[in-house]
C-alpha atoms as a PDB file:
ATOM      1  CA  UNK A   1      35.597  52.279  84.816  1.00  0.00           C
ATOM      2  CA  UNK A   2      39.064  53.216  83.975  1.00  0.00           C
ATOM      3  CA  UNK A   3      40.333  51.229  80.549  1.00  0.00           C
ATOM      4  CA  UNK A   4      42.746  48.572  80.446  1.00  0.00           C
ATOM      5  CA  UNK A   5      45.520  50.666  78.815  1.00  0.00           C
ATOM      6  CA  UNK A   6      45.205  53.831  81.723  1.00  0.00           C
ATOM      7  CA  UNK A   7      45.650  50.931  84.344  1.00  0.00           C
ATOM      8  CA  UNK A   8      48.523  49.546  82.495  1.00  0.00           C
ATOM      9  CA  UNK A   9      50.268  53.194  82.008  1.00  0.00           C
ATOM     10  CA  UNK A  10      49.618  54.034  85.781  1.00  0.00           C
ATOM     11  CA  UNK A  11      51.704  50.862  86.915  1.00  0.00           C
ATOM     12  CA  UNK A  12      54.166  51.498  84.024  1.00  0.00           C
ATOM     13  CA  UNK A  13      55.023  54.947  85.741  1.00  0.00           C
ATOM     14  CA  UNK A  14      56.541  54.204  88.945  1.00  0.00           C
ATOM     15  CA  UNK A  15      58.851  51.614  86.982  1.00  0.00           C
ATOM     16  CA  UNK A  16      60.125  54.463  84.324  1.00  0.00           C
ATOM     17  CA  UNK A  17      60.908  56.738  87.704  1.00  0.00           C
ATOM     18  CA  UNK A  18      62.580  54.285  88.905  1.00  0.00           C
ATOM     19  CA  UNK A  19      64.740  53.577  85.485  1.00  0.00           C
ATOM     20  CA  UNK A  20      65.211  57.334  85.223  1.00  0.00           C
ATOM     21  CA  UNK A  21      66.819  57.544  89.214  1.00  0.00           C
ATOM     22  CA  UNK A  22      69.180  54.499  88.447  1.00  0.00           C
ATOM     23  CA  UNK A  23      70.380  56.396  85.097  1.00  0.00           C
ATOM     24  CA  UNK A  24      70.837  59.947  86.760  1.00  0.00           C
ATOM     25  CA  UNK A  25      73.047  58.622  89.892  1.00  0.00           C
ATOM     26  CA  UNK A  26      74.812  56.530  87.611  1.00  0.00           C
ATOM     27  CA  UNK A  27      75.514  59.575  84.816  1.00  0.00           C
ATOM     28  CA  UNK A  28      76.164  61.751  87.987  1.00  0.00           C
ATOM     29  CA  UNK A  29      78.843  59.576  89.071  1.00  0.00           C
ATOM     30  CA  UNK A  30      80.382  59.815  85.617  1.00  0.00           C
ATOM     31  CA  UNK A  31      80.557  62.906  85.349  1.00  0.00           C
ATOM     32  CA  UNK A  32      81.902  63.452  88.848  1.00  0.00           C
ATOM     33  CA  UNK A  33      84.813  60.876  87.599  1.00  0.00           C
ATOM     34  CA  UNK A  34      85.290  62.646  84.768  1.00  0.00           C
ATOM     35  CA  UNK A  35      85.704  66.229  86.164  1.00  0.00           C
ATOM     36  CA  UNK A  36      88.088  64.864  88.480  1.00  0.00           C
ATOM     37  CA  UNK A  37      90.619  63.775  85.706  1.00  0.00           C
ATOM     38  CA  UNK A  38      89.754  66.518  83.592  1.00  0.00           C
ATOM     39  CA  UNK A  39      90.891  68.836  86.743  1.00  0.00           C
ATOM     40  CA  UNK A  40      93.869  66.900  87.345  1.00  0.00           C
ATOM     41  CA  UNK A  41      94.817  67.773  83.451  1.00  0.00           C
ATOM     42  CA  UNK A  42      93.907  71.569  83.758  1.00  0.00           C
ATOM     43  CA  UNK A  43      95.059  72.687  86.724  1.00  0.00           C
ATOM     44  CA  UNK A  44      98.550  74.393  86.302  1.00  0.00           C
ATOM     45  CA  UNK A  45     101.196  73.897  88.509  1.00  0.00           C
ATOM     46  CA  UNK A  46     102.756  76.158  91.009  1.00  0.00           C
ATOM     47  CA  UNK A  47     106.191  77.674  89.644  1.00  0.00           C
ATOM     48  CA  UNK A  48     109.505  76.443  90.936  1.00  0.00           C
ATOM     49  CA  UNK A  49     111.498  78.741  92.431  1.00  0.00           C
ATOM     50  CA  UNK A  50     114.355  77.937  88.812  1.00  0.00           C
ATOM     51  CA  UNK A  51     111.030  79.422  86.916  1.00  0.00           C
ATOM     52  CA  UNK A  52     110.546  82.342  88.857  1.00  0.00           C
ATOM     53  CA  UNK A  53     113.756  83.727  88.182  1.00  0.00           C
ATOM     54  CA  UNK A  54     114.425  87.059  86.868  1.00  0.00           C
ATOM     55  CA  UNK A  55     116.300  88.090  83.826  1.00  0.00           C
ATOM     56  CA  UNK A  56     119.498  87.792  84.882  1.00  0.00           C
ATOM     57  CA  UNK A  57     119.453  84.636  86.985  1.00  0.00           C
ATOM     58  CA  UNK A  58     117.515  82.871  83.114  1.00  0.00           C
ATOM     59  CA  UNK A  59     120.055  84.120  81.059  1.00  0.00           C
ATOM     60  CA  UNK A  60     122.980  82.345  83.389  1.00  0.00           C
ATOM     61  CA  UNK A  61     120.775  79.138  82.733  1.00  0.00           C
ATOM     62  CA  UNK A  62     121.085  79.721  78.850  1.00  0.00           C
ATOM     63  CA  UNK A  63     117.375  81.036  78.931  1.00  0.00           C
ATOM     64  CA  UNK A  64     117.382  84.639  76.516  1.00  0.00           C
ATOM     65  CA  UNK A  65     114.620  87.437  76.744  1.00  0.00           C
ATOM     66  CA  UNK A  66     113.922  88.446  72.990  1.00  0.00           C
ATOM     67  CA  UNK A  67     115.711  91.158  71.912  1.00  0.00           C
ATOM     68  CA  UNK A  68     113.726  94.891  71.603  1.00  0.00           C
ATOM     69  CA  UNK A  69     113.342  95.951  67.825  1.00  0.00           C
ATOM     70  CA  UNK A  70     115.428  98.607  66.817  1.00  0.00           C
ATOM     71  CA  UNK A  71     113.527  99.518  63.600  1.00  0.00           C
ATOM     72  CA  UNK A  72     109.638 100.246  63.625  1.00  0.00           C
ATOM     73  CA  UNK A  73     107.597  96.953  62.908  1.00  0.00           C
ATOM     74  CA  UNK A  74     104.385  99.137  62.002  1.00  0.00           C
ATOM     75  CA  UNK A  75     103.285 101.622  59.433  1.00  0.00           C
ATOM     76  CA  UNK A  76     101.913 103.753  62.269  1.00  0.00           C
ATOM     77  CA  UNK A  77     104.756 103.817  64.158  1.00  0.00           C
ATOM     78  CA  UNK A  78     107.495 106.175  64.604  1.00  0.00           C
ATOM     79  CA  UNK A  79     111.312 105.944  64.925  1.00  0.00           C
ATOM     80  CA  UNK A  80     112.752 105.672  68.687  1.00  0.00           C
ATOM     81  CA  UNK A  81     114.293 108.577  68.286  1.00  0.00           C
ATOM     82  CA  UNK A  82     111.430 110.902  67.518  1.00  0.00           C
ATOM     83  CA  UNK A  83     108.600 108.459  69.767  1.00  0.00           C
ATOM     84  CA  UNK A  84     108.905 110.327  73.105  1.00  0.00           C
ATOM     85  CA  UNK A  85     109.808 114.076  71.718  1.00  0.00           C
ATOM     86  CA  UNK A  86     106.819 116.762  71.156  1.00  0.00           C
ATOM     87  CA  UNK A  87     104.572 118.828  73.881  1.00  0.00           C
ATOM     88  CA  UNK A  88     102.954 115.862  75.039  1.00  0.00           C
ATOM     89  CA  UNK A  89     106.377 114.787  76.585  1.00  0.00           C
ATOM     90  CA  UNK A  90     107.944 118.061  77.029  1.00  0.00           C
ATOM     91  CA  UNK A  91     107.842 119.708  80.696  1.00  0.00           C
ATOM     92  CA  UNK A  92     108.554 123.386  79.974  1.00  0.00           C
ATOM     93  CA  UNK A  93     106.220 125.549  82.052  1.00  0.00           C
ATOM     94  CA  UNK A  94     106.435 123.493  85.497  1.00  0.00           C
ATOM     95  CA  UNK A  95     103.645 125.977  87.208  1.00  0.00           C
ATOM     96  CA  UNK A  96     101.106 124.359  84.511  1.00  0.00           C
ATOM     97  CA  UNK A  97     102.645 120.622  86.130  1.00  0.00           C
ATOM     98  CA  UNK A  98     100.575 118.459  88.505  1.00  0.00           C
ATOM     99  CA  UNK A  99     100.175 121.437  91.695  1.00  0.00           C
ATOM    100  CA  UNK A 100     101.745 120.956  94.914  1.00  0.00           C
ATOM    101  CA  UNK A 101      98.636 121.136  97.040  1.00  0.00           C
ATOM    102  CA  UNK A 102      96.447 118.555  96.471  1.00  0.00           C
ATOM    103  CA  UNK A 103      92.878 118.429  97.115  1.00  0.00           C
ATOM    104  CA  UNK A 104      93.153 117.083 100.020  1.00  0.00           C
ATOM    105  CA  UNK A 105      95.235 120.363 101.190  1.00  0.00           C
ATOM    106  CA  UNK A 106      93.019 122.267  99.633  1.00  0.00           C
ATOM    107  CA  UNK A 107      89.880 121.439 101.416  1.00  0.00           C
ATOM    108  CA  UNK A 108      91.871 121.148 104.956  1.00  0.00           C
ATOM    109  CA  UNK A 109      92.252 125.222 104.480  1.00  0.00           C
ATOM    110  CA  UNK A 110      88.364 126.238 104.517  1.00  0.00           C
ATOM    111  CA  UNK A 111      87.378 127.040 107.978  1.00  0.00           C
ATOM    112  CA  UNK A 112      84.697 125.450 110.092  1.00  0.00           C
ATOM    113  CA  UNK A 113      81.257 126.106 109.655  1.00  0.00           C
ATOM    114  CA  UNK A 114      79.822 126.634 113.426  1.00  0.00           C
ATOM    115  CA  UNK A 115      76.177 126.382 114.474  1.00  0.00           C
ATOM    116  CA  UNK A 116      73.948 126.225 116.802  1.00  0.00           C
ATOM    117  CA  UNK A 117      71.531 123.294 115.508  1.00  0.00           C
ATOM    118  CA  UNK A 118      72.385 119.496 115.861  1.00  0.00           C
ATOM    119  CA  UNK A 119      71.910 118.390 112.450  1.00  0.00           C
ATOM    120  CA  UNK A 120      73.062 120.363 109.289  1.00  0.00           C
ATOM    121  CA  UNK A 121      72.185 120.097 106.155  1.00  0.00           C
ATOM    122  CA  UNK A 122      75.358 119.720 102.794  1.00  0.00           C
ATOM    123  CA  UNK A 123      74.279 119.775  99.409  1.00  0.00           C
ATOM    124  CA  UNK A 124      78.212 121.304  98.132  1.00  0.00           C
ATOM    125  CA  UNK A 125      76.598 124.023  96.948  1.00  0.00           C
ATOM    126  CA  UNK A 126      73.312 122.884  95.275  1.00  0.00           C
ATOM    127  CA  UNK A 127      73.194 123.338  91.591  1.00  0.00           C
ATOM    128  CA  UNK A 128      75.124 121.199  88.707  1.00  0.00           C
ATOM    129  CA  UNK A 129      78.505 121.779  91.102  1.00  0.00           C
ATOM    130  CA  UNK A 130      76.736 120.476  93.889  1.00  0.00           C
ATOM    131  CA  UNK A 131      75.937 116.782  95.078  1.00  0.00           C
ATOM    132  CA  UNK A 132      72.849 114.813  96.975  1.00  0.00           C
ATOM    133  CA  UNK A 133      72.029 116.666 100.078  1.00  0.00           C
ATOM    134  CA  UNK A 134      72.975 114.740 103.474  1.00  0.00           C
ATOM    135  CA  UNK A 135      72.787 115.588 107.193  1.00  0.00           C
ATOM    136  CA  UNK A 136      75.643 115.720 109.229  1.00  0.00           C
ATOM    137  CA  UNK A 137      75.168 115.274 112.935  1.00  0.00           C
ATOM    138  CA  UNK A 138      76.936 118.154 114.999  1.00  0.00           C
ATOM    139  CA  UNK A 139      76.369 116.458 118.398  1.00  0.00           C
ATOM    140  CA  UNK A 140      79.613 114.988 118.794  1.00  0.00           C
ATOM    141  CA  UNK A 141      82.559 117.682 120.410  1.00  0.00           C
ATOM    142  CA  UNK A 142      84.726 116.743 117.034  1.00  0.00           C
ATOM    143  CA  UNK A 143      84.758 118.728 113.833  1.00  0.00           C
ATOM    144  CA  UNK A 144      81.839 116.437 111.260  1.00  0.00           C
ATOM    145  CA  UNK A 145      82.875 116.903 107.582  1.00  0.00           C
ATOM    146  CA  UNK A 146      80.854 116.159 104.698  1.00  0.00           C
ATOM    147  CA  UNK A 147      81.877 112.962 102.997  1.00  0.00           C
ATOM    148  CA  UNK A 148      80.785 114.219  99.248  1.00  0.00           C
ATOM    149  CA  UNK A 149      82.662 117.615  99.575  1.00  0.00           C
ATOM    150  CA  UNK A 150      84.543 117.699 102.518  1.00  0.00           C
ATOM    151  CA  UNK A 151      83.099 120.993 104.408  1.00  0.00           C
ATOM    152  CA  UNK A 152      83.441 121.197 107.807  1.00  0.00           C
ATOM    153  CA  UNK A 153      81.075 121.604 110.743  1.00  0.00           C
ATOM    154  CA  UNK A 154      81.057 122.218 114.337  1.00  0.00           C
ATOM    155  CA  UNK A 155      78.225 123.181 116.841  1.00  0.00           C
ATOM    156  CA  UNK A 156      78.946 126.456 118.771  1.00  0.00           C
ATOM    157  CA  UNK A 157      78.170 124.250 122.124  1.00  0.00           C
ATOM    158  CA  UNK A 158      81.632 122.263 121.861  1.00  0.00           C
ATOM    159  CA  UNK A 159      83.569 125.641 120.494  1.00  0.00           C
ATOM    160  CA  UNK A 160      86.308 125.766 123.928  1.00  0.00           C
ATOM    161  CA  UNK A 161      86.964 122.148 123.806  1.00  0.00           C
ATOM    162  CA  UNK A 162      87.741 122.460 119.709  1.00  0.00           C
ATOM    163  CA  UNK A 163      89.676 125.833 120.388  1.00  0.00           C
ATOM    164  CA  UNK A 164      91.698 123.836 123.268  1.00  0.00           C
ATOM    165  CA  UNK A 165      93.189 121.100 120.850  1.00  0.00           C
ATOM    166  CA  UNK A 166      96.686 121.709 119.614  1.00  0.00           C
ATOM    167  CA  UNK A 167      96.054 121.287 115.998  1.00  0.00           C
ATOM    168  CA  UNK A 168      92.881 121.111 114.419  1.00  0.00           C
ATOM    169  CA  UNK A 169      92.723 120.138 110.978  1.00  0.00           C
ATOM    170  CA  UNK A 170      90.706 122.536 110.028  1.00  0.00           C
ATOM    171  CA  UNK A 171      90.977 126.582 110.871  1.00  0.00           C
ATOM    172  CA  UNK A 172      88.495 127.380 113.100  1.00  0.00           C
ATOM    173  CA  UNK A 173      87.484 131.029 112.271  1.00  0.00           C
END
């Protein structure tokens, strides 16, 4: 036989679930109420178009930009007049510049690989200089390049139909 106090504990529990529902939908309300006003406080509001004005437009309002420091404000810091001098800023030898021909231009100049098979294999190379090796489908009459390094192949089949366009990007040698 079950005691008197399990009895009394088994019909006490479906009265405490109860009591706990009523308090979570009623807490869950509150706090739905709450992070409604709470929103309402945080969210910023969208700029007029008076606040979005630019520099000279504020200063015709009475609205001044701080001024820019003449003197240094740090110990690490150098003078304006000697801040942008020294190699890193000087442009003396312009062939050692940024080159003309980008990479781009570069890899448009190396001439299509042609073959005979309809799915080649491009590692870049193999080795440290290389990358993952992918196939490249060849079936297509269009020039496939490899998406890593950029190498381009063509299968010997479609060869008149590439030769026949007016400009290839790549040479075909």
């Amino acid at each position: 036989m079950l005691s008197r106090l399990t009895t009394r504990r088994a019909l006490q529990l479906p009265q405490r679930m109860c009591v706990t529902q009523r308090t979570f939908t009623n807490s869950a309300r509150l706090l739905d109420a709450n992070t409604a006003a709470v929103k309402a406080e945080t969210t910023p509001e969208t700029k007029t178009e008076e606040d979005s004005l630019g520099v000279v437009e504020n200063e015709e309002r009475g609205l001044k930009q701080a001024p820019n420091r003449k003197e240094i404000w740090s110990r690490s810091q150098r003078p304006r007049a000697a801040a942008m001098t020294g190699p890193r800023f000087e442009q003396t030898d312009f062939s050692l510049q940024p080159q003309a021909q980008a990479a781009i231009e570069l890899i448009h100049r190396k001439p299509v690989a042609w073959t005979h098979d309809r799915v080649v294999a491009c590692d870049g190379g193999g080795g440290p200089a290389g990358h993952p090796r992918i196939f490249i489908n060849t079936d297509k009459p269009e020039i496939a390049v490899c998406g890593y390094c950029g190498n381009p192949f063509a299968n010997e089949h479609h060869r008149e139909h590439l030769e026949s366009l007016p400009q290839p990007s790549y040479p075909l040698a």
